[in-house]
Protein backbone atom coordinates (compact mmCIF):
# COMPACT_ATOMS: atom_id res chain seq x y z
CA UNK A 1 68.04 -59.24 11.18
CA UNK A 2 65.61 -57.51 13.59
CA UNK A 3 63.44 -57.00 11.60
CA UNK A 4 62.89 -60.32 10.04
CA UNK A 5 62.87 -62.10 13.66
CA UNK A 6 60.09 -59.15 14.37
CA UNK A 7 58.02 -60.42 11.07
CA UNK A 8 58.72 -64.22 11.42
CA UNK A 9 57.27 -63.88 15.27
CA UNK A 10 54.55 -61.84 14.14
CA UNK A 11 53.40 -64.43 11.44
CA UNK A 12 53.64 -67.39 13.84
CA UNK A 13 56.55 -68.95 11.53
CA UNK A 14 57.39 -72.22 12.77
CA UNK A 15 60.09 -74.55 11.42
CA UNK A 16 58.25 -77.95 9.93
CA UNK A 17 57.63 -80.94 11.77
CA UNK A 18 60.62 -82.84 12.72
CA UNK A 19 63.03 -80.21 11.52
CA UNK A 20 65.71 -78.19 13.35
CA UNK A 21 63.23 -79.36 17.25
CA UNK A 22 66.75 -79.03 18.82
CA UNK A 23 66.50 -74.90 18.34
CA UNK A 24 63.67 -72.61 19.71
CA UNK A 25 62.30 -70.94 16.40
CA UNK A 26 64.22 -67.37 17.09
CA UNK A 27 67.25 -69.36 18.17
CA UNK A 28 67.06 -71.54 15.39
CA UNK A 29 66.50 -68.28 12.89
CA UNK A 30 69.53 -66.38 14.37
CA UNK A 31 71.16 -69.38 13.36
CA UNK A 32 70.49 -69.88 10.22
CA UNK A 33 71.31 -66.02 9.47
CA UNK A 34 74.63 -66.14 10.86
CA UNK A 35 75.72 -69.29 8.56
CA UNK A 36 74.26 -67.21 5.84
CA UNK A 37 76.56 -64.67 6.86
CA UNK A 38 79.50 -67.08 7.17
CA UNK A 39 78.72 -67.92 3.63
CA UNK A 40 78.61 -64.88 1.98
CA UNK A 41 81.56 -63.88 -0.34
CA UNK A 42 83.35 -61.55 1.52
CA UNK A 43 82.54 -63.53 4.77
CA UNK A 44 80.87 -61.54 7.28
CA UNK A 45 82.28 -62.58 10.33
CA UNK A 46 81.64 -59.89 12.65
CA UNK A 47 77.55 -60.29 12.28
CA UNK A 48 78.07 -64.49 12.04
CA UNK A 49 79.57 -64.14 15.68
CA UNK A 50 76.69 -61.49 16.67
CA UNK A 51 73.76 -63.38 15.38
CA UNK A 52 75.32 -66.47 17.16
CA UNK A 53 76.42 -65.47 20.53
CA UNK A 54 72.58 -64.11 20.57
CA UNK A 55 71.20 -67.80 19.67
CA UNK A 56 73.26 -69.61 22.05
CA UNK A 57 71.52 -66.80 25.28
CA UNK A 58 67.86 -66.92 23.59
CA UNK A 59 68.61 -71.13 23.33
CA UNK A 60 66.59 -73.11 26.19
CA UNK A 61 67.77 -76.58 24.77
CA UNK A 62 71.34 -78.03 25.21
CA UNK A 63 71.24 -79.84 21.88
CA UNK A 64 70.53 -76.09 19.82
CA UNK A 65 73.14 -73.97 22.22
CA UNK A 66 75.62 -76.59 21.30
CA UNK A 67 74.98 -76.29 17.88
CA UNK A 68 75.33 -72.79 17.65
CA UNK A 69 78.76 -73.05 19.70
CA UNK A 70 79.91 -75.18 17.32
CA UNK A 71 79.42 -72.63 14.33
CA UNK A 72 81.02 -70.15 16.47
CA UNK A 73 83.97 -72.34 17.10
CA UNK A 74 84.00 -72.18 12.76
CA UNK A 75 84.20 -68.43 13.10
CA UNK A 76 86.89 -68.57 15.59
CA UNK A 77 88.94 -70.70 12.99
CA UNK A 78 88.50 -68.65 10.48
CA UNK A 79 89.51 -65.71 12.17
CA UNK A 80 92.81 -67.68 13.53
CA UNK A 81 91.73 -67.77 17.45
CA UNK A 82 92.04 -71.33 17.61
CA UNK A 83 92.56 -71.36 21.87
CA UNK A 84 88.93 -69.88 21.39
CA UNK A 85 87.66 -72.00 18.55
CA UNK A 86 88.22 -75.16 21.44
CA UNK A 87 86.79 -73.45 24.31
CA UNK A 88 83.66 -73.52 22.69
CA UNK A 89 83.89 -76.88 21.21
CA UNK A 90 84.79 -78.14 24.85
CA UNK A 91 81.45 -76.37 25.81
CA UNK A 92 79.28 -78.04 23.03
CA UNK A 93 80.74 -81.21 23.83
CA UNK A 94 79.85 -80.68 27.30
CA UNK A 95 76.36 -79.89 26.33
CA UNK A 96 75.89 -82.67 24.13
CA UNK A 97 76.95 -84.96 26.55
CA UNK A 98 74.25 -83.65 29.10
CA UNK A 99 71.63 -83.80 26.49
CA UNK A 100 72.37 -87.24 25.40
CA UNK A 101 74.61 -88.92 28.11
């Protein structure tokens, strides 16, 4: 995944107008790959909650971390660490409700 955040930045990649504005473009690539990872048949958990817990520190907008904390609170599920799985839904709610009021 380095190296395709590496190429993206280096070819000025940018997501199209009006799509995905609540992620920076890294955070917003991290993202994607991690619900590509979540999707994958056997589910790849372990890089899903990698790729994600880096989005949510590169993430400068509340709307994008608390997007990304909701897909980790999916991984948490899936995994059974459900205590976990709200702490982070408590935090994107949190987040959301700063963003938006």
């Amino acid at each position: 995944s380095l190296q395709m955040k590496q190429d993206l930045r280096e070819r000025n990649i940018s997501p199209p107008e009006g799509h995905l504005q609540c992620f920076t473009d890294e955070s917003a690539t991290l993202h994607q790959l991690a619900v590509a990872a979540m999707s994958r048949k056997p589910c790849r958990l372990d890089e899903a909650e990698q790729l994600l817990m880096e989005a949510i520190a590169l993430e400068t907008h509340r709307s994008g971390r608390a997007a990304s904390l909701q897909q980790l609170a999916r991984v948490q599920i899936r995994r059974g660490r459900l205590e976990q799985a709200q702490g982070h839904l408590q935090a994107a709610l949190a987040l959301q409700q700063e963003a938006y009021g």
